[in-house]
PDB file of N, CA and C in Angstrom:
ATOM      1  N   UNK A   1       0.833  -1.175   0.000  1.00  0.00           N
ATOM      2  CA  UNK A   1       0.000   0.000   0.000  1.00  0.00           C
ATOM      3  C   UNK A   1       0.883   1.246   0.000  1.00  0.00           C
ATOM      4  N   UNK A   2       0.212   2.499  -1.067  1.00  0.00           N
ATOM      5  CA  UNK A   2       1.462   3.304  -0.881  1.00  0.00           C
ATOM      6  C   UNK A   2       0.696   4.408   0.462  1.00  0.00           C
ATOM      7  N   UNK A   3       1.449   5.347   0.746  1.00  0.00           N
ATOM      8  CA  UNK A   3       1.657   6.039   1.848  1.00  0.00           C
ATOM      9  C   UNK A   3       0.501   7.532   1.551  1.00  0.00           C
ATOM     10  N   UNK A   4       0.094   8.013   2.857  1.00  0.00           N
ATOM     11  CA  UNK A   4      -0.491   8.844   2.228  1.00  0.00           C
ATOM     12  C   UNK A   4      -0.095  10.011   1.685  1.00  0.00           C
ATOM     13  N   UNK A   5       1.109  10.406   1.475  1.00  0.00           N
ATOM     14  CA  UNK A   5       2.574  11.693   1.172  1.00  0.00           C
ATOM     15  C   UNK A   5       2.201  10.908  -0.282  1.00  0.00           C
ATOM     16  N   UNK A   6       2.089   9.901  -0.672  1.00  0.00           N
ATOM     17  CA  UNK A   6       2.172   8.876  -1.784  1.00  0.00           C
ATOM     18  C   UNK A   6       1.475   9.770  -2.809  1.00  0.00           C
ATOM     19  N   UNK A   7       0.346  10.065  -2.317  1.00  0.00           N
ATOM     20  CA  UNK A   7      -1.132  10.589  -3.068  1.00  0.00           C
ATOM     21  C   UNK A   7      -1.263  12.138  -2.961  1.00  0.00           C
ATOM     22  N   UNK A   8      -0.050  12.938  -2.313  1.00  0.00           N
ATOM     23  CA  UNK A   8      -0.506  14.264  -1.891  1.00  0.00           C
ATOM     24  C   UNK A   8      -0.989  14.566  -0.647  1.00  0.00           C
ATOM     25  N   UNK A   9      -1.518  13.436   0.199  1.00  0.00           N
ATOM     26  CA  UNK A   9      -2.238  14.120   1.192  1.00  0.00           C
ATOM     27  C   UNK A   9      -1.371  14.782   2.155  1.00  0.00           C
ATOM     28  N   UNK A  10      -1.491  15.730   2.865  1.00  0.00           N
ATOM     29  CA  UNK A  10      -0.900  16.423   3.470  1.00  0.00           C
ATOM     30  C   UNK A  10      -1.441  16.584   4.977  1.00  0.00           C
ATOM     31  N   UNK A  11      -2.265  16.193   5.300  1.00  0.00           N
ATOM     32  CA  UNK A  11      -3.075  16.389   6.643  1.00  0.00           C
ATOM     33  C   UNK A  11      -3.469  14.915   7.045  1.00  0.00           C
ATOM     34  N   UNK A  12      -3.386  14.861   8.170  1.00  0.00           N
ATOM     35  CA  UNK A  12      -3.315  13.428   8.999  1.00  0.00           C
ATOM     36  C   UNK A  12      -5.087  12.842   8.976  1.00  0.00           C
ATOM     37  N   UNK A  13      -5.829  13.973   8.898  1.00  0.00           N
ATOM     38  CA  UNK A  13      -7.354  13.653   8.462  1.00  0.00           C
ATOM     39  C   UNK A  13      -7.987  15.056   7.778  1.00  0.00           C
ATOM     40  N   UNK A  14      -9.446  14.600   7.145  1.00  0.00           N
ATOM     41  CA  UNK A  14      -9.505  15.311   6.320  1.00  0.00           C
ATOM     42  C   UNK A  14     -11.090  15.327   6.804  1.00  0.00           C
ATOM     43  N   UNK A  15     -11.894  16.765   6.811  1.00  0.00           N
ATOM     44  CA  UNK A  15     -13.766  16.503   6.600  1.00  0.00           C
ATOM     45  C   UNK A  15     -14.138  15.730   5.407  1.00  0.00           C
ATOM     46  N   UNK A  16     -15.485  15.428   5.768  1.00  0.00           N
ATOM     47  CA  UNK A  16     -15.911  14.859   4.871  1.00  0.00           C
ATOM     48  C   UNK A  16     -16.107  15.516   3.094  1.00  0.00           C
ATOM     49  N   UNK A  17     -16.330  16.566   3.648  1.00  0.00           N
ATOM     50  CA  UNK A  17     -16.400  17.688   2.506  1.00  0.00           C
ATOM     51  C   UNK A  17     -14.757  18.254   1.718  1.00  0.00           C
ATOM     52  N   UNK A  18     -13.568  18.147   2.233  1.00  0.00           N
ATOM     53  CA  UNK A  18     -12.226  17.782   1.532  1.00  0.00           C
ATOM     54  C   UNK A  18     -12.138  16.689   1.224  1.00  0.00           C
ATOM     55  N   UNK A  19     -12.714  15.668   1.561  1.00  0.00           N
ATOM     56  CA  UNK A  19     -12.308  14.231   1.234  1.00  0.00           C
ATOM     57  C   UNK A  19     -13.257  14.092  -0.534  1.00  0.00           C
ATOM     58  N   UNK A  20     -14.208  14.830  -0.135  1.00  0.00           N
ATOM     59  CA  UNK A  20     -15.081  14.586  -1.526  1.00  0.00           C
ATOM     60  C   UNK A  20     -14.239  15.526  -2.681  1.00  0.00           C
ATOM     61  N   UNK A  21     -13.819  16.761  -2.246  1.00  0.00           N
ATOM     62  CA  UNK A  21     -13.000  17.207  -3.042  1.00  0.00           C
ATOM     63  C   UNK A  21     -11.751  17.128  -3.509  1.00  0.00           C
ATOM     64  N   UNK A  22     -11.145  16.152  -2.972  1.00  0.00           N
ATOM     65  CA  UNK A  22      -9.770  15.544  -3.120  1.00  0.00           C
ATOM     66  C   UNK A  22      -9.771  14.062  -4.256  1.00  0.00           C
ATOM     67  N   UNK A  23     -11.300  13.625  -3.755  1.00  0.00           N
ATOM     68  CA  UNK A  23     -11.568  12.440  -4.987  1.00  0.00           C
ATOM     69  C   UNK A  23     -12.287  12.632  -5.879  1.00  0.00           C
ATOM     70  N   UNK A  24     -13.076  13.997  -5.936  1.00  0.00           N
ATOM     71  CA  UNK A  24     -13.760  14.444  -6.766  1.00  0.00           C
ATOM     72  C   UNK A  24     -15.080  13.810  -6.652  1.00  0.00           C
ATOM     73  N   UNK A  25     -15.718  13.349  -5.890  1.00  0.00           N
ATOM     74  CA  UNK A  25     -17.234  12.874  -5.873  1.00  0.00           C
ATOM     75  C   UNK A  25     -18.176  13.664  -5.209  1.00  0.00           C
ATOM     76  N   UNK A  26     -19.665  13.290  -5.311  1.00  0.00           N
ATOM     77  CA  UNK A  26     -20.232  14.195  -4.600  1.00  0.00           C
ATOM     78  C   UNK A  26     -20.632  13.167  -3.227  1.00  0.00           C
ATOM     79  N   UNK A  27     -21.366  14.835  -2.857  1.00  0.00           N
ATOM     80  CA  UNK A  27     -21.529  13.720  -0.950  1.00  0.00           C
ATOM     81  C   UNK A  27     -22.200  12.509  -1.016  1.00  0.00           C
ATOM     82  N   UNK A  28     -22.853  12.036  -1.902  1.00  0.00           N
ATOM     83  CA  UNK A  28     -24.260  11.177  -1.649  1.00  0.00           C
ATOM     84  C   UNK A  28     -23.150   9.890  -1.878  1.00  0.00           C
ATOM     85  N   UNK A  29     -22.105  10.234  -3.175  1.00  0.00           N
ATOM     86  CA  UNK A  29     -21.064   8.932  -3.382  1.00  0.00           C
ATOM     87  C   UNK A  29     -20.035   9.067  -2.323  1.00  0.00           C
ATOM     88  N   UNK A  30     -19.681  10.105  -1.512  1.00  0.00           N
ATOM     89  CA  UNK A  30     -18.897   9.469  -0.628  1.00  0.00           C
ATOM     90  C   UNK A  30     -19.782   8.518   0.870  1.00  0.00           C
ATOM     91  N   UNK A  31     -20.882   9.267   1.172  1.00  0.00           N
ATOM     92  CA  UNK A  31     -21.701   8.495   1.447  1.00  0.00           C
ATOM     93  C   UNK A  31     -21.976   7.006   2.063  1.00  0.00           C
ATOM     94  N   UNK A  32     -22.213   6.901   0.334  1.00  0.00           N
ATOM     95  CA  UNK A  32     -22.314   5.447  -0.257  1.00  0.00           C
ATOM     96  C   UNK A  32     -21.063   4.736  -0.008  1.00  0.00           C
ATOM     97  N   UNK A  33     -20.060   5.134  -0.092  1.00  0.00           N
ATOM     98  CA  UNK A  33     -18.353   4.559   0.043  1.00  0.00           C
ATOM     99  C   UNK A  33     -18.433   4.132   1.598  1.00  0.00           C
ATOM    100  N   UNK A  34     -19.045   5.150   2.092  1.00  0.00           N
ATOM    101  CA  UNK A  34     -18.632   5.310   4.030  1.00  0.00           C
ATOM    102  C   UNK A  34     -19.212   3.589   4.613  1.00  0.00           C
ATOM    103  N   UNK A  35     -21.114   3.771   3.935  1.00  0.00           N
ATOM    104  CA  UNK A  35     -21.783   2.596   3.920  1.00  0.00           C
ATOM    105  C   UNK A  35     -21.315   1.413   3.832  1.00  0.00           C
ATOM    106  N   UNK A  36     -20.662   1.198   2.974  1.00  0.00           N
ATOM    107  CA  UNK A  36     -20.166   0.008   2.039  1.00  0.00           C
ATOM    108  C   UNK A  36     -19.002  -0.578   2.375  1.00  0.00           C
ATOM    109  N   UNK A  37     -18.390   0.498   3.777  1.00  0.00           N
ATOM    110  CA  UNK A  37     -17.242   0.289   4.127  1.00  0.00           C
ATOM    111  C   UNK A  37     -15.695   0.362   3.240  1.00  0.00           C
ATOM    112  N   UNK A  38     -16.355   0.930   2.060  1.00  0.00           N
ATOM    113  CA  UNK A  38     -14.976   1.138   1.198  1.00  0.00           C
ATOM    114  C   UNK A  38     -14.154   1.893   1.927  1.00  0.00           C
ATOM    115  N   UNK A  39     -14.738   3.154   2.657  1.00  0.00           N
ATOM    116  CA  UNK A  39     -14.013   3.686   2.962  1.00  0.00           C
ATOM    117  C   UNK A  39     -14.296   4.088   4.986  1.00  0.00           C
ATOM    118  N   UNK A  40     -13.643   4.026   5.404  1.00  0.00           N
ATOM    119  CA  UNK A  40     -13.856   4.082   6.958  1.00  0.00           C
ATOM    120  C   UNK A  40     -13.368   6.335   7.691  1.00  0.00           C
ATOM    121  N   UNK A  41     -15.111   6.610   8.606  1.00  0.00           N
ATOM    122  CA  UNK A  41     -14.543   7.523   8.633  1.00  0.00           C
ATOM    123  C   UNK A  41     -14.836   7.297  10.617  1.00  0.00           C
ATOM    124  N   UNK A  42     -13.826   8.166  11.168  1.00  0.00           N
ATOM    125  CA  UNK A  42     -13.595   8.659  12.667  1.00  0.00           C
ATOM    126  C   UNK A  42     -14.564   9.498  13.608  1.00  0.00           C
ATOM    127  N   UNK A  43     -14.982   9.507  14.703  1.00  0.00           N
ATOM    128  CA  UNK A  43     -15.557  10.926  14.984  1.00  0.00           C
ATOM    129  C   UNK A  43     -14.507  11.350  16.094  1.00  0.00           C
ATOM    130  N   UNK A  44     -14.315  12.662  16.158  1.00  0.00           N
ATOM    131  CA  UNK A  44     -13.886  13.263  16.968  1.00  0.00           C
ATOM    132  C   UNK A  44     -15.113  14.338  17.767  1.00  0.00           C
ATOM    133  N   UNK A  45     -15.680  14.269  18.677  1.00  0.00           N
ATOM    134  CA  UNK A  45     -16.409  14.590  19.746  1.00  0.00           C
ATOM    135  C   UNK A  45     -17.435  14.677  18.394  1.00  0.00           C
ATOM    136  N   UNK A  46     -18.304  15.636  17.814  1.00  0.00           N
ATOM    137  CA  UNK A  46     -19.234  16.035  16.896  1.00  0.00           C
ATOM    138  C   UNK A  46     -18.511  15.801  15.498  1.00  0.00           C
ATOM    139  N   UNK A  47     -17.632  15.954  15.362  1.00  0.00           N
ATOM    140  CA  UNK A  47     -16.898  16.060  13.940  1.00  0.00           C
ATOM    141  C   UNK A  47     -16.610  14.713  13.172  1.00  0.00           C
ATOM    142  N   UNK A  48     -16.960  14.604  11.871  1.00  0.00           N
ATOM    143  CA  UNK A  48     -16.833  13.197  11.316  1.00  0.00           C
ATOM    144  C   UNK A  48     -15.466  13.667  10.309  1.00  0.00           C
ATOM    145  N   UNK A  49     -14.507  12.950  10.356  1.00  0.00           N
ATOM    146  CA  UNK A  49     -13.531  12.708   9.957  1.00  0.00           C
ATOM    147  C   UNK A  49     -12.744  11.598   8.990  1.00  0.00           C
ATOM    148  N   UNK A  50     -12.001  11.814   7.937  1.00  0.00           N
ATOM    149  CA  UNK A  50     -11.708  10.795   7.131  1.00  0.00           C
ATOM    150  C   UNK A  50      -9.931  10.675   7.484  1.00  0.00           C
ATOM    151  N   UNK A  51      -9.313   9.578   7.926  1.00  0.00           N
ATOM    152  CA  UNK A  51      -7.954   9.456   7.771  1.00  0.00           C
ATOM    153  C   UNK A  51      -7.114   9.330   6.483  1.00  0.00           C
ATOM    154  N   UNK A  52      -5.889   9.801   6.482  1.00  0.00           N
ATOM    155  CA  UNK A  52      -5.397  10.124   5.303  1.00  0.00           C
ATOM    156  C   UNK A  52      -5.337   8.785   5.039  1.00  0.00           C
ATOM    157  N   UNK A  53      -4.982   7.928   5.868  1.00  0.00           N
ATOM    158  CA  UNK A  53      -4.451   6.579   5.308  1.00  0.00           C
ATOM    159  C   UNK A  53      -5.851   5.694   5.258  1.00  0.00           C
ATOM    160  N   UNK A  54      -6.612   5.865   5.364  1.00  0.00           N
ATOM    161  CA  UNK A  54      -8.090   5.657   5.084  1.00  0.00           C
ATOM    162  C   UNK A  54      -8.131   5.829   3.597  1.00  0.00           C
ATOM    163  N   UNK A  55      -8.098   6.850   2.991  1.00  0.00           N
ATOM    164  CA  UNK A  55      -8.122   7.712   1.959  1.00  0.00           C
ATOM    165  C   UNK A  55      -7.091   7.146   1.232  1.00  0.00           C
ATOM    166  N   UNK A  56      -5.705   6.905   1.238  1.00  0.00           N
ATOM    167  CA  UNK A  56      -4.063   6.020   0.527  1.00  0.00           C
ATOM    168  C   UNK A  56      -4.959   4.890   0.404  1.00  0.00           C
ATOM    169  N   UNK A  57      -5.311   3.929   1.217  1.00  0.00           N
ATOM    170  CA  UNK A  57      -6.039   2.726   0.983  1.00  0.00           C
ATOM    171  C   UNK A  57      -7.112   2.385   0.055  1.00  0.00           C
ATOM    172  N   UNK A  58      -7.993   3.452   0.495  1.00  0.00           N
ATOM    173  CA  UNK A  58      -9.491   3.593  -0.734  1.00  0.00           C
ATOM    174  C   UNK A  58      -8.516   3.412  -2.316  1.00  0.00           C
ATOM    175  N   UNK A  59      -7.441   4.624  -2.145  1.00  0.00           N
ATOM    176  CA  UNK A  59      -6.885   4.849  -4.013  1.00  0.00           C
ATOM    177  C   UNK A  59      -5.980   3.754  -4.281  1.00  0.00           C
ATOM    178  N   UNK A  60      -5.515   3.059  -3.253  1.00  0.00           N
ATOM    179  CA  UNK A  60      -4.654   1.606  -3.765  1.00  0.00           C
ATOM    180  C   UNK A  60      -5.523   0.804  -4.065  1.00  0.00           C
ATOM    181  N   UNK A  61      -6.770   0.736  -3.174  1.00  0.00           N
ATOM    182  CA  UNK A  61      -7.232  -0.499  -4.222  1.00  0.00           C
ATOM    183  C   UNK A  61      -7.789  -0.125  -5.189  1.00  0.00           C
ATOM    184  N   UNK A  62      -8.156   0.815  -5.865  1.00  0.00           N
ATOM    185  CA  UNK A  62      -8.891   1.177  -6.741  1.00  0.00           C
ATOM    186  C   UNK A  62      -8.007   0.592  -7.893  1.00  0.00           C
ATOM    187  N   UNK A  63      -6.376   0.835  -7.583  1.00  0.00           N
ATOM    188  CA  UNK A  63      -5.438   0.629  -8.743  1.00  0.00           C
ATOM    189  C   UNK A  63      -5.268  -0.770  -9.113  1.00  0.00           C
ATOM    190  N   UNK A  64      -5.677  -1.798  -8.230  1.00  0.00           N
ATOM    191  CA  UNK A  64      -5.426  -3.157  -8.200  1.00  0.00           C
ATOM    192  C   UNK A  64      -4.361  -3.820  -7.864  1.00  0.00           C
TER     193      UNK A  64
END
């Protein structure tokens, strides 16, 4: 798996709303990703959160 520096990311987590703009989808498909467990997100007290290496993982497998 590559790293998340690998892909650009620069921040150790990301909102849900950078995360959609970093993969380019809209909310309803990141969503759907969260659901499906493609992709796993955090809460911090109220705040829902995506990890970078959450995010490195989602785009490695995408590559196969």
């Amino acid at each position: 798996m590559r790293s998340p520096q690998d892909y650009g990311l620069q921040k150790a987590a990301y909102t849900p709303k950078e995360t959609e703009n970093l993969l380019s989808i809209s909310h309803t498909t990141l969503y759907e990703l969260l659901q499906k467990n493609r992709l796993r997100a955090v809460k911090l007290n109220s705040k829902t959160l995506i990890l970078a290496t959450e995010i490195a993982a989602f785009l490695s497998g995408l590559q196969g």
